[in-house]
N, C-alpha and C. Protein backbone atom coordinates (compact mmCIF):
# COMPACT_ATOMS: atom_id res chain seq x y z
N UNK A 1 0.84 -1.17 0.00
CA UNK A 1 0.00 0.00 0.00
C UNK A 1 0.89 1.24 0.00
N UNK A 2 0.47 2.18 -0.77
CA UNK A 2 1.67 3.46 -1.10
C UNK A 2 0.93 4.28 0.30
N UNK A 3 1.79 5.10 1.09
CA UNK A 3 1.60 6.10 1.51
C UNK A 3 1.96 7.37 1.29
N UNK A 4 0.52 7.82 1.26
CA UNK A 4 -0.05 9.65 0.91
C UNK A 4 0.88 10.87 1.68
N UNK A 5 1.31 10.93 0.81
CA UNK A 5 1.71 12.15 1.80
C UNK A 5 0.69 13.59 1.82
N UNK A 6 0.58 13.46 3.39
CA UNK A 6 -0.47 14.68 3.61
C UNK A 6 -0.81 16.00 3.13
N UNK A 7 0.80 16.61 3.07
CA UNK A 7 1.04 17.58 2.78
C UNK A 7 0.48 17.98 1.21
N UNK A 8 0.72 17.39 0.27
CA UNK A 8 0.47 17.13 -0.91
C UNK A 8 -1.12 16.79 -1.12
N UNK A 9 -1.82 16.41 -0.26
CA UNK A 9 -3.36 15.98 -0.27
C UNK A 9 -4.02 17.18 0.16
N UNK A 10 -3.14 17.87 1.08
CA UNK A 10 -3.66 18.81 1.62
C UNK A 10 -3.72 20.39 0.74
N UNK A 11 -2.55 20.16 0.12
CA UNK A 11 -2.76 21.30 -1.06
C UNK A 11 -3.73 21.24 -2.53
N UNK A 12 -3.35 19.82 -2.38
CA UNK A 12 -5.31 19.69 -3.48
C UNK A 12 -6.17 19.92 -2.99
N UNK A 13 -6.32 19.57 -2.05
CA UNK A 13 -7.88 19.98 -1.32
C UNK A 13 -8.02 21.35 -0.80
N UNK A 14 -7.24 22.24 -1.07
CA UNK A 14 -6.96 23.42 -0.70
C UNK A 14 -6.80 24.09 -2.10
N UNK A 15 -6.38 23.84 -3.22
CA UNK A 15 -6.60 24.17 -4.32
C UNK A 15 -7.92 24.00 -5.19
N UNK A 16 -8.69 22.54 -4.43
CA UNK A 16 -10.09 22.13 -5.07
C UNK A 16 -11.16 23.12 -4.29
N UNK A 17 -10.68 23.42 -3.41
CA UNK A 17 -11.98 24.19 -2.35
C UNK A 17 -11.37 25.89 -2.70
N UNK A 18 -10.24 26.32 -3.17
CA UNK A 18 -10.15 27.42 -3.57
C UNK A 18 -10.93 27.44 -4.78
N UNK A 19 -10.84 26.71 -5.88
CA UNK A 19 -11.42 26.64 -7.44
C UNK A 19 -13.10 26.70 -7.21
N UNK A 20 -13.66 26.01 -6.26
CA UNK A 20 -14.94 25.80 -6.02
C UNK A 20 -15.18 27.49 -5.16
N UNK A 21 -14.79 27.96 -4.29
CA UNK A 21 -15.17 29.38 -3.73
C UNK A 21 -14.61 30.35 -4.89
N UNK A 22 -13.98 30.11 -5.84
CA UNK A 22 -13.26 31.35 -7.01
C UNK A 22 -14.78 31.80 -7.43
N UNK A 23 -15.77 31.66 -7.92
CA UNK A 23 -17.05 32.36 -8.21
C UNK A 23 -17.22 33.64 -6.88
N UNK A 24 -17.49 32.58 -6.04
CA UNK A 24 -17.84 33.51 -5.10
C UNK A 24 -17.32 34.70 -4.64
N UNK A 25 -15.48 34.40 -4.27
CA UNK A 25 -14.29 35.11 -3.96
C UNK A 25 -14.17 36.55 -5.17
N UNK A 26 -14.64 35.96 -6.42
CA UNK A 26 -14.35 37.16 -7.15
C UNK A 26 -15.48 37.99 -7.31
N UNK A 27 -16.48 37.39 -7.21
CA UNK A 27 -18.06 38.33 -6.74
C UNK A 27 -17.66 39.49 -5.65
N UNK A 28 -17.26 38.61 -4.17
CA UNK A 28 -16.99 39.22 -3.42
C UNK A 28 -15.82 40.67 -3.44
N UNK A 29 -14.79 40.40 -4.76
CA UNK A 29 -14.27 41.48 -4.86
C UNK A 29 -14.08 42.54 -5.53
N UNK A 30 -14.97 42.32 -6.85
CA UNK A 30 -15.80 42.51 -7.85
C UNK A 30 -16.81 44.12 -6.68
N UNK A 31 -17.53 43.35 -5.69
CA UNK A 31 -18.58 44.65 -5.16
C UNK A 31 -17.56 44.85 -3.77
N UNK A 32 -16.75 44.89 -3.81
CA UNK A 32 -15.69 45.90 -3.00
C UNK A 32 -15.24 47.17 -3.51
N UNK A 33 -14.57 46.55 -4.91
CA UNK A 33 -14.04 47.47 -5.93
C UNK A 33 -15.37 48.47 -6.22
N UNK A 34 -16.68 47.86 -6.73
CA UNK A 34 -17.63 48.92 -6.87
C UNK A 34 -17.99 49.79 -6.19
N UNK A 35 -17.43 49.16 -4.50
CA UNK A 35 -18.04 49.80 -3.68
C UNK A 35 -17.11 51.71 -3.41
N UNK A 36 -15.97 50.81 -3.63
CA UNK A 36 -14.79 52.12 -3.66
C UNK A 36 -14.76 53.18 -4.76
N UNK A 37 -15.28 52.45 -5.70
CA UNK A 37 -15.58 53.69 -6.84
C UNK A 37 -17.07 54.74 -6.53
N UNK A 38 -17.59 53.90 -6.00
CA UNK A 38 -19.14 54.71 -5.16
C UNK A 38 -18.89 55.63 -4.43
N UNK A 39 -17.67 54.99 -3.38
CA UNK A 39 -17.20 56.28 -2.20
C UNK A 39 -16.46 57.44 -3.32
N UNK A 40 -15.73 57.09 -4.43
CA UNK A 40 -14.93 57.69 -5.03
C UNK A 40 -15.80 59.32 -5.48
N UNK A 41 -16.87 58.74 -6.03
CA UNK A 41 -17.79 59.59 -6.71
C UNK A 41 -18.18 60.36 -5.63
N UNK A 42 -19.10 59.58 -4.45
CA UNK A 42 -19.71 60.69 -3.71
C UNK A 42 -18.93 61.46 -3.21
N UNK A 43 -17.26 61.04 -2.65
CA UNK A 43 -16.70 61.99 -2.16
C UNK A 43 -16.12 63.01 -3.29
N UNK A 44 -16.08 63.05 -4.18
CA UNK A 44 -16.07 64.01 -4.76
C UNK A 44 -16.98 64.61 -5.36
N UNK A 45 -18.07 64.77 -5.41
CA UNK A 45 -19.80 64.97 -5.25
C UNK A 45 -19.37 66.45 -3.91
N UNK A 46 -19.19 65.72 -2.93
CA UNK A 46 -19.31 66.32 -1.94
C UNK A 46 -18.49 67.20 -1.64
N UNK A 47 -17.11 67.11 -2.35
CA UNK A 47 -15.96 67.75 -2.41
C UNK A 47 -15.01 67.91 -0.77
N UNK A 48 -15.53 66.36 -0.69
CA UNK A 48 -15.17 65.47 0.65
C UNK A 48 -13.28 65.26 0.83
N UNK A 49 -12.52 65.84 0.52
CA UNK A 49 -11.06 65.54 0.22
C UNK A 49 -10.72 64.05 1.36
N UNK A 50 -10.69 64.56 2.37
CA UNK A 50 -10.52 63.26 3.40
C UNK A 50 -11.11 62.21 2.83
N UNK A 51 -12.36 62.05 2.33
CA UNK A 51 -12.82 60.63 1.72
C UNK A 51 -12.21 60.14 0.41
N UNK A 52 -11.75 61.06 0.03
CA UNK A 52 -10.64 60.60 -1.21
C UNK A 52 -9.51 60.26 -1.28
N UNK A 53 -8.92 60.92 0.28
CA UNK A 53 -8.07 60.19 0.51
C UNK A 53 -7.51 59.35 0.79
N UNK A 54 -9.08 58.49 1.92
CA UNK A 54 -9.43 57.27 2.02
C UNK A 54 -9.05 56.17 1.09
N UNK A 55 -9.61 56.55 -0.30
CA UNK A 55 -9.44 55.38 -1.20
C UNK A 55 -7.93 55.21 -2.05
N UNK A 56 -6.99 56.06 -1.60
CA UNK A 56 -6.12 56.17 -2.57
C UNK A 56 -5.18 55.40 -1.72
N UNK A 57 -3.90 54.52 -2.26
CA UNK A 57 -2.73 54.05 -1.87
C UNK A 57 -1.66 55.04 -1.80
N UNK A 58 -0.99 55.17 -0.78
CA UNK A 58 -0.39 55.49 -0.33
C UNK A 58 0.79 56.00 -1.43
N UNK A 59 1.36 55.52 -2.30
CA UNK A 59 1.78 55.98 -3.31
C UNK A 59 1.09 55.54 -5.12
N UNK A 60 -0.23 56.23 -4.89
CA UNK A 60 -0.89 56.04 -5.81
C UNK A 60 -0.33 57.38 -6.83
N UNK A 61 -1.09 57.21 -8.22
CA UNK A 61 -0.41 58.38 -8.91
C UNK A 61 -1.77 58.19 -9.74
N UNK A 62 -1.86 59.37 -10.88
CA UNK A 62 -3.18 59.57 -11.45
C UNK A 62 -2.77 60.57 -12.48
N UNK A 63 -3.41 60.28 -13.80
CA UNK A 63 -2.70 60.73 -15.01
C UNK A 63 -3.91 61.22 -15.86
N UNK A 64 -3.77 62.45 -16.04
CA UNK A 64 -5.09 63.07 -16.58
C UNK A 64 -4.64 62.96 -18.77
N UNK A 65 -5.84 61.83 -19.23
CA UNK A 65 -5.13 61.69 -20.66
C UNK A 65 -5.26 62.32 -21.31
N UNK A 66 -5.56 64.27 -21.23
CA UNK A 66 -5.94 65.18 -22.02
C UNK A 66 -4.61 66.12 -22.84
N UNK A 67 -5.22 66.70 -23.62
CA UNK A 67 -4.31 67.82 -24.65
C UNK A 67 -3.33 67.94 -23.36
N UNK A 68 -3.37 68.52 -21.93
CA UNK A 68 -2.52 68.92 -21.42
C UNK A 68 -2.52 67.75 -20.09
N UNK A 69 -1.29 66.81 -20.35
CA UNK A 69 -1.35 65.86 -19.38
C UNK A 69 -1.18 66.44 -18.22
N UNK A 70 -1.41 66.00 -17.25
CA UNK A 70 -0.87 66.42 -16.09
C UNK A 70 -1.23 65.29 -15.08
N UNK A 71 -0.06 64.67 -14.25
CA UNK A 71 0.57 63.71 -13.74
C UNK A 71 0.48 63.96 -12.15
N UNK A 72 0.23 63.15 -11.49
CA UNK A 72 0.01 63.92 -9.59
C UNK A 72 0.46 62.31 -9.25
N UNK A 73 1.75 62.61 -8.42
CA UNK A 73 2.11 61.17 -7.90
C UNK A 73 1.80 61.19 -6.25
N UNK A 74 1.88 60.32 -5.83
CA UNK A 74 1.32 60.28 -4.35
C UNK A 74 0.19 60.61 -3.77
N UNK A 75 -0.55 59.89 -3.08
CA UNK A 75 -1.90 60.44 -2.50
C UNK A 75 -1.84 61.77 -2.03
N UNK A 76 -1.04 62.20 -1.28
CA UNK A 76 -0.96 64.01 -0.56
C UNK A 76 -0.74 64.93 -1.42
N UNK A 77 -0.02 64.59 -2.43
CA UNK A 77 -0.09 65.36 -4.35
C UNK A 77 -1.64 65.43 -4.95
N UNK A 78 -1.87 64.35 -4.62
CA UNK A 78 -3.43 64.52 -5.42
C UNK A 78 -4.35 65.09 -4.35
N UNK A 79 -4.61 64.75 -3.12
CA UNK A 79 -4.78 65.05 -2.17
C UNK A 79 -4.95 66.71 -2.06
N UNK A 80 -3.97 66.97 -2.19
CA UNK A 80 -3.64 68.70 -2.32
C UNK A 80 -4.54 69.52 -3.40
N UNK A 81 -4.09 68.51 -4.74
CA UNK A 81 -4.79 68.81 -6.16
C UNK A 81 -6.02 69.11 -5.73
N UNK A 82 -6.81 67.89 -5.47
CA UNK A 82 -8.24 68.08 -5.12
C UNK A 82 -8.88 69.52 -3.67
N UNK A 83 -7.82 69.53 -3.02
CA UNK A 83 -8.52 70.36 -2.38
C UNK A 83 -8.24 71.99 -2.97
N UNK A 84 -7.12 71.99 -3.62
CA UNK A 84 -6.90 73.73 -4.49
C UNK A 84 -8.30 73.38 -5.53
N UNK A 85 -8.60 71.91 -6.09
CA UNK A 85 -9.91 72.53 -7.33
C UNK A 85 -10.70 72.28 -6.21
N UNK A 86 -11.40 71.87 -5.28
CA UNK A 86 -12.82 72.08 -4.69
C UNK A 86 -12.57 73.37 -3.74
N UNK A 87 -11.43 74.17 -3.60
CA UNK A 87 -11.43 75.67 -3.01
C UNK A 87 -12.55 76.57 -3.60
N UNK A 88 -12.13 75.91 -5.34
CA UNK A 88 -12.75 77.24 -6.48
C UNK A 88 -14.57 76.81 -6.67
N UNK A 89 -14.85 75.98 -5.92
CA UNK A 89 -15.98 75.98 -5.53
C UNK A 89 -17.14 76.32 -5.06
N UNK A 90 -18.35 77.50 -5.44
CA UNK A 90 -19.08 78.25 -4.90
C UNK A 90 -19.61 77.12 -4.21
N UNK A 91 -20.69 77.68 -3.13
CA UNK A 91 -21.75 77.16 -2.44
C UNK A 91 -23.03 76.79 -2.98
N UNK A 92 -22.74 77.48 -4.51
CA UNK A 92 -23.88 76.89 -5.41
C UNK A 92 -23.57 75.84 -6.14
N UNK A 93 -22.33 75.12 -6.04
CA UNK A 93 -21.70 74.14 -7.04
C UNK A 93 -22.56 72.86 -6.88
N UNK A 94 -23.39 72.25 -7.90
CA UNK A 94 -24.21 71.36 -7.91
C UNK A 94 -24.02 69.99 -8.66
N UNK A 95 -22.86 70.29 -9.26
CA UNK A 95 -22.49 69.07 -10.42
C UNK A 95 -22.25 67.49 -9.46
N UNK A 96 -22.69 66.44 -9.73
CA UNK A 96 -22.69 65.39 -9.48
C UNK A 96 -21.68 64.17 -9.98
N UNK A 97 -21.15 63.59 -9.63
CA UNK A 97 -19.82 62.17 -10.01
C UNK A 97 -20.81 61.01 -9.93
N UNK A 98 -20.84 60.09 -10.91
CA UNK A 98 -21.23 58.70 -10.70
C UNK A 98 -19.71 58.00 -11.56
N UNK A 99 -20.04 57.11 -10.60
CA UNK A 99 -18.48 56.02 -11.52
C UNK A 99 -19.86 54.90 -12.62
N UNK A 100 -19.66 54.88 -13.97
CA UNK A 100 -20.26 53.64 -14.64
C UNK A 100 -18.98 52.83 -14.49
N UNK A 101 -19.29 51.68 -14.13
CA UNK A 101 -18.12 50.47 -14.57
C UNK A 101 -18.06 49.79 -15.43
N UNK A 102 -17.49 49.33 -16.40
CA UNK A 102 -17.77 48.74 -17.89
C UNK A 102 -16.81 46.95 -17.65
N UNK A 103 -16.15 47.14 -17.17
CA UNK A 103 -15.26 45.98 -16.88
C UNK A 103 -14.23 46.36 -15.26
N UNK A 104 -14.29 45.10 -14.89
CA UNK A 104 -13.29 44.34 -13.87
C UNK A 104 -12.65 43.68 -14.18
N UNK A 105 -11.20 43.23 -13.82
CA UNK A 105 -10.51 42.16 -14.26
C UNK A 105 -9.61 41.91 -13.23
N UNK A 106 -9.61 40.76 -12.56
CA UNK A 106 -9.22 40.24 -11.55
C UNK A 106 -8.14 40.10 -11.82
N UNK A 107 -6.94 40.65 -11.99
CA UNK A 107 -5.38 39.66 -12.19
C UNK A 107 -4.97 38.91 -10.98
N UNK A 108 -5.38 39.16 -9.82
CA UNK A 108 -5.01 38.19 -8.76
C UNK A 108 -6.09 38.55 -7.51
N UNK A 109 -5.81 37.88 -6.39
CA UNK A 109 -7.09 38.12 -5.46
C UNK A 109 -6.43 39.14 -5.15
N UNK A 110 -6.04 40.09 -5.13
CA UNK A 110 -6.28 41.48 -4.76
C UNK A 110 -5.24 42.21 -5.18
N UNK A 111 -5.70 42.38 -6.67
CA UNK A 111 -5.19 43.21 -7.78
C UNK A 111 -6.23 43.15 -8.99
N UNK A 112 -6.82 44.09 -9.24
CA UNK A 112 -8.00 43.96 -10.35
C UNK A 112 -7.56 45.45 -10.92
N UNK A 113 -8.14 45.07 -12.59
CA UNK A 113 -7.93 46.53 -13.69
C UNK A 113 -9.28 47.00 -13.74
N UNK A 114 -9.33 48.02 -13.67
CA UNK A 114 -11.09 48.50 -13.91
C UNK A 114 -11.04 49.50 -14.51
N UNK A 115 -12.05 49.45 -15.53
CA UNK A 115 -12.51 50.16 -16.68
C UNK A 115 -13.92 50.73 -17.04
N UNK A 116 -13.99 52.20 -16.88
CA UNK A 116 -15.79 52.94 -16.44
C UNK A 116 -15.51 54.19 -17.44
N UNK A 117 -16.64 55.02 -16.93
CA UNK A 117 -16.67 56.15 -16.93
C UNK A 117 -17.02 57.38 -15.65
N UNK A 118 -16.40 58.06 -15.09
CA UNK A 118 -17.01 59.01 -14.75
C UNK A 118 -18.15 59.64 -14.97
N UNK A 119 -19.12 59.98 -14.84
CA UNK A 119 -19.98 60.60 -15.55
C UNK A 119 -20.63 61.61 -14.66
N UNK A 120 -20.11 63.03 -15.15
CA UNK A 120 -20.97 64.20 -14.12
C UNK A 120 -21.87 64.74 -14.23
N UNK A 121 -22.96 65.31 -13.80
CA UNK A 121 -24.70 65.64 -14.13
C UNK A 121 -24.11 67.37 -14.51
N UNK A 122 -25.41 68.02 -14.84
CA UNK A 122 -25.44 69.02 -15.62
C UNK A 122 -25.52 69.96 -14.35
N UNK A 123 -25.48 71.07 -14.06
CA UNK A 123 -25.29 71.77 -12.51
C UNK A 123 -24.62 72.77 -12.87
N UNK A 124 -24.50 73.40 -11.48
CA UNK A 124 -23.73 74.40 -11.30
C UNK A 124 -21.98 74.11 -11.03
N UNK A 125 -21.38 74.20 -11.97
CA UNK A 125 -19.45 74.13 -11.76
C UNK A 125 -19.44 75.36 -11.35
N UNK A 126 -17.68 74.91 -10.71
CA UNK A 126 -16.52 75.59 -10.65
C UNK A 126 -16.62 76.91 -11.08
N UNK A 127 -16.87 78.14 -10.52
CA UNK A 127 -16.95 79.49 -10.66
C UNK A 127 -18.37 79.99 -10.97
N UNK A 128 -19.28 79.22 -10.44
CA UNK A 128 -20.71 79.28 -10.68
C UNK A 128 -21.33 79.49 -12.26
N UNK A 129 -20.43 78.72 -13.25
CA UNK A 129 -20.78 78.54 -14.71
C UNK A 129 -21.85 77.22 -14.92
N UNK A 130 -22.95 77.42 -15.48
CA UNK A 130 -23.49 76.24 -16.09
C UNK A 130 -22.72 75.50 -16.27
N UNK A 131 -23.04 73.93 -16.44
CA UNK A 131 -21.93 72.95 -16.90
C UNK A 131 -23.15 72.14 -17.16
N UNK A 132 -23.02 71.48 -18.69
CA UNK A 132 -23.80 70.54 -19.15
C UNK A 132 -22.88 68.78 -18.89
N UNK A 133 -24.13 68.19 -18.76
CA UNK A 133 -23.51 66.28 -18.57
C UNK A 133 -22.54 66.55 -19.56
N UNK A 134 -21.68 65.46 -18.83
CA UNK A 134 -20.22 64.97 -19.31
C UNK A 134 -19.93 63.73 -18.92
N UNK A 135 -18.79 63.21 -19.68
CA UNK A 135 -18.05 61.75 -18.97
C UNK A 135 -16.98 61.61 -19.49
N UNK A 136 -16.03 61.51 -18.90
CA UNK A 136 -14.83 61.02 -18.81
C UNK A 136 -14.04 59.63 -18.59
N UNK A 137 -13.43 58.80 -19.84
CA UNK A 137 -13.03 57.24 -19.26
C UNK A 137 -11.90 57.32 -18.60
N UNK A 138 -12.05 56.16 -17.63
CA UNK A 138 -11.01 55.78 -16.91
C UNK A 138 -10.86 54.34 -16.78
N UNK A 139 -9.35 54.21 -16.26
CA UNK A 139 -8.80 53.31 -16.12
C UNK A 139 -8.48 53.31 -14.67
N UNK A 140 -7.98 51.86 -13.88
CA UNK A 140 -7.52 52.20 -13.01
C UNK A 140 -7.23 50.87 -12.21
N UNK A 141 -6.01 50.86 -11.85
CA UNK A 141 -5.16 49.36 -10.63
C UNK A 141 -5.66 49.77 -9.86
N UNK A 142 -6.42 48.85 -9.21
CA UNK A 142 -6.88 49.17 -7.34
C UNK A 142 -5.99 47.42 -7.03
N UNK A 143 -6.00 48.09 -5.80
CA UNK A 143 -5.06 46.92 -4.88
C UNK A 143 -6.07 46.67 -3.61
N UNK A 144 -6.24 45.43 -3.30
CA UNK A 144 -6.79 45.04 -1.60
C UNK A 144 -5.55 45.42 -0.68
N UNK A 145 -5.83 46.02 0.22
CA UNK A 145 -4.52 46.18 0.57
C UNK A 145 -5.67 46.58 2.31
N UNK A 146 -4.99 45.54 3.30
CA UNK A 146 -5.40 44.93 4.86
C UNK A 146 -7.34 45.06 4.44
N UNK A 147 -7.95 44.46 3.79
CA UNK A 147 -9.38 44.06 3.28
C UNK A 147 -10.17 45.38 2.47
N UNK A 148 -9.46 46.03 2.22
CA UNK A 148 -9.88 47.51 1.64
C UNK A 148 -9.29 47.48 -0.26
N UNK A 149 -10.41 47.59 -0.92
CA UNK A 149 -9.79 48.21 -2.06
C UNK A 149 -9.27 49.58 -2.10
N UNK A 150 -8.15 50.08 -2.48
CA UNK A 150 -7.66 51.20 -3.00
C UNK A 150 -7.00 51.33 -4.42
N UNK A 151 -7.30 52.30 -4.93
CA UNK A 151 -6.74 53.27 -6.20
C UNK A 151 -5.55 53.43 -5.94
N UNK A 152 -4.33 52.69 -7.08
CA UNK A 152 -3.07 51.89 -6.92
C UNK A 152 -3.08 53.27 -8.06
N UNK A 153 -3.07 53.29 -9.20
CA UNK A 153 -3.12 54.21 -10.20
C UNK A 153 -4.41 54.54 -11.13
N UNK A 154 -4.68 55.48 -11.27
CA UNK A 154 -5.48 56.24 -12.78
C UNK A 154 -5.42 56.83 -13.64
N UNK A 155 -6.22 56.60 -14.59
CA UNK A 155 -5.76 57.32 -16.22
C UNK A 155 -6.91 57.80 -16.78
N UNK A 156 -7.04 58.76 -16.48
CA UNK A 156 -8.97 59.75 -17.48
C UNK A 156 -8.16 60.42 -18.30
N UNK A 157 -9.19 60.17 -18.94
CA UNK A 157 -9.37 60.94 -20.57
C UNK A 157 -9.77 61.84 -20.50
N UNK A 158 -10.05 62.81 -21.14
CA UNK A 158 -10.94 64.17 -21.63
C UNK A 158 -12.51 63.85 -21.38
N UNK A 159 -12.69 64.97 -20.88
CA UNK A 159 -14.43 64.63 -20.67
C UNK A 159 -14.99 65.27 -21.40
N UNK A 160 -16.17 64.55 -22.21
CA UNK A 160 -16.77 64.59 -23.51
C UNK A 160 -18.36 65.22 -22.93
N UNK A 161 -18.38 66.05 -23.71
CA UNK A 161 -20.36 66.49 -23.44
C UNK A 161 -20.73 64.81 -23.55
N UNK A 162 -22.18 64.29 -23.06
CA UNK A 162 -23.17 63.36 -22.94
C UNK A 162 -24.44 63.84 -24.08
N UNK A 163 -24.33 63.33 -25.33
CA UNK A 163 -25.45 63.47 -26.31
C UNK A 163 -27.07 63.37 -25.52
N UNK A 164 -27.64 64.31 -26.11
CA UNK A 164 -29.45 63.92 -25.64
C UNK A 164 -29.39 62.84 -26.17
N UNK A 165 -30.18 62.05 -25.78
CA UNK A 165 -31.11 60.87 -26.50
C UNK A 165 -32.43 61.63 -26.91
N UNK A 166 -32.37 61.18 -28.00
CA UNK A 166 -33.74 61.54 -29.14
C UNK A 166 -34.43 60.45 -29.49
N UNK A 167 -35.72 60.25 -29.00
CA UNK A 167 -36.54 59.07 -29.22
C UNK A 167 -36.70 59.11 -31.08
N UNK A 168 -36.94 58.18 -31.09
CA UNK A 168 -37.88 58.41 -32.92
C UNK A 168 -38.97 57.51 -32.62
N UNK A 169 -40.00 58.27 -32.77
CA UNK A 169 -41.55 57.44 -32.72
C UNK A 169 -42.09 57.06 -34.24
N UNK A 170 -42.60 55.90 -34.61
CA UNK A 170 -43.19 55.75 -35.76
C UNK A 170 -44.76 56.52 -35.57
């Protein structure tokens, strides 16, 4: 009779019961990540800086992909950024952040690529000017890092007006 070595039984069955919870495990991190892009939006909705700073890693960096790049490395860099643009902020500033998410991609249990849009409502901006809907894509590494997703790096694009929708009735 051959004898099993445990160790070796024990990592299949630890690999078979990982493969069998992988649905679940990536569900589970799948609405973490959503959940951090939710805080992402409202706190900047709110022009909440501390809650943004919440979600960012510690040496996160964020790369704006427009005519004029501009690059902010470290959370207290961006950190800063955000609170000089929500300074120029009246008390009438009404514009709204939703994150759309278009894709997740798990590269490991806690490292996923995510791919959305920003999308801001029509309101009152920055120096009390009208501002019509817009959206802006992004990219972005979030890391689990001690059970928390955070914003590892980002990359937005130019934010584009949001077309009406025009019904056509027969």
């Amino acid at each position: 009779m051959a004898t099993e070595n445990p160790s070796a039984l024990w990592s299949l069955t630890t690999a078979a019961a990982r493969a069998q919870a992988q649905p679940w495990l990536q569900e589970l991190a799948k609405e973490g990540i959503r959940k951090t892009c939710q805080h992402l939006a409202a706190a900047w909705s709110r022009g909440d800086v501390a809650g943004l700073g919440d979600i960012l890693a510690i040496d996160c960096d964020h790369l704006t992909l427009a005519r004029v790049r501009q690059m902010k490395r470290g959370r207290a860099e961006l950190v800063n950024s955000w609170a000089s643009a929500f300074a120029r902020r009246s008390a009438e500033f009404s514009v709204r952040m939703t994150a759309a998410l278009h894709s997740i991609r798990l590269l490991k249990d806690d490292l996923a690529l995510v791919d959305g849009d920003l999308e801001y409502s029509s309101g009152i901006g920055p120096g009390g000017t009208l501002q019509g809907r817009c959206s802006q894509p992004f990219a972005a590494v979030m890391a689990r890092v001690e059970g928390d997703w955070m914003i590892q790096s980002m990359r937005v694009g130019a934010a584009m007006p949001v077309s009406k929708i025009v019904r056509c009735e027969n």
